[in-house]
Protein backbone atom coordinates (compact mmCIF):
# COMPACT_ATOMS: atom_id res chain seq x y z
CA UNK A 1 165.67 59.26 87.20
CA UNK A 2 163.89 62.21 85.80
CA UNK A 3 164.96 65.35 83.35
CA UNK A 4 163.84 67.59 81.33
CA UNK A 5 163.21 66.95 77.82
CA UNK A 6 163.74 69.35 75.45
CA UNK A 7 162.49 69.30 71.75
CA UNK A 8 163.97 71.48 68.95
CA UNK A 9 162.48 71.71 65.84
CA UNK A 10 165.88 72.40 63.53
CA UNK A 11 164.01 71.71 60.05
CA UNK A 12 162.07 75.67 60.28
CA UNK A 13 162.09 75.75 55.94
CA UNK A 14 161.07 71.83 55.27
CA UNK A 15 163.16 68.89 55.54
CA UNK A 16 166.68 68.72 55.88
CA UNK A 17 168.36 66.58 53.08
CA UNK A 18 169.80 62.76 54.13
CA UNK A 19 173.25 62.92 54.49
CA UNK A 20 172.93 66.70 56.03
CA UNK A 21 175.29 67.40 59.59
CA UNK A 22 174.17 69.69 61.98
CA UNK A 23 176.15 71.37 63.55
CA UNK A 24 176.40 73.45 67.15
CA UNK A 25 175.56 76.66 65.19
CA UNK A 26 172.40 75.18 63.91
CA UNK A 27 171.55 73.81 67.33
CA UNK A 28 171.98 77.75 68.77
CA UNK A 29 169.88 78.64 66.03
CA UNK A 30 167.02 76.49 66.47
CA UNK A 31 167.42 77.34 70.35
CA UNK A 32 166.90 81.07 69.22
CA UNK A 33 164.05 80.26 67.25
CA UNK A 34 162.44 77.97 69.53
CA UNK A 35 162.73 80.72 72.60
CA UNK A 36 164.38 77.98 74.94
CA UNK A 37 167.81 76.79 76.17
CA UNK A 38 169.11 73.59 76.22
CA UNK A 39 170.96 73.15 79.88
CA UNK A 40 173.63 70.51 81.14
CA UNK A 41 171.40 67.55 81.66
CA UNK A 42 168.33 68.38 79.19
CA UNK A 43 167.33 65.07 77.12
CA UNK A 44 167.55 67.15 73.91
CA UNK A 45 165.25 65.58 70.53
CA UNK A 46 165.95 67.05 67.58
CA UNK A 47 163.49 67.21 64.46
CA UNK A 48 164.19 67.32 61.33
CA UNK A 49 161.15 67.91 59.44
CA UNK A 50 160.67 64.06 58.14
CA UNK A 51 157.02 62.93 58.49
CA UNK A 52 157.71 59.74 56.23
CA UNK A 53 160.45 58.40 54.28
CA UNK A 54 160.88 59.97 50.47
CA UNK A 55 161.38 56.68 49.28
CA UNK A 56 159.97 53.70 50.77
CA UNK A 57 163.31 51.24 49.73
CA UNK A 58 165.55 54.01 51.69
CA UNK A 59 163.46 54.10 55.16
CA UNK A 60 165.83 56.07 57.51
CA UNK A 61 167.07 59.18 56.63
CA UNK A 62 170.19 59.80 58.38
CA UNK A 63 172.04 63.31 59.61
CA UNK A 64 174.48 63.80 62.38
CA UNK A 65 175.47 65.92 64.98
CA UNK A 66 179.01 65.93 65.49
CA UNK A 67 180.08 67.88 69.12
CA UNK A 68 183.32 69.01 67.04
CA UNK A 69 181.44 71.10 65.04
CA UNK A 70 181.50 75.17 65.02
């Protein structure tokens, strides 16, 4: 199986806090800014501007995409 994957980089002004939820509106945002478009299929990656942890005892900064979102 092959697709395409598609990379959107949604963090444009720095990191996004932990905790943050993005939602679709972000994602048509960062397809805007990114000049692509995410199709029915795409393996989509989102980044969110972490390069390392803040704190090394809290490793894995968490956000969410929720589809219910608007």
């Amino acid at each position: 199986m092959a697709t395409r994957g598609v990379l959107l980089g949604h963090a444009a002004n720095g990191p996004q806090p932990t905790g943050f939820a993005v939602t679709a509106r972000d994602l048509d945002a960062a397809e805007l800014r990114e000049g692509v478009t995410i199709e029915a299929g795409d393996a989509l990656v989102v980044r969110f501007g972490w390069t390392a942890p803040p704190d090394p005892r809290n490793p894995s900064p968490v956000s969410s995409a929720h589809s219910q979102c608007s």
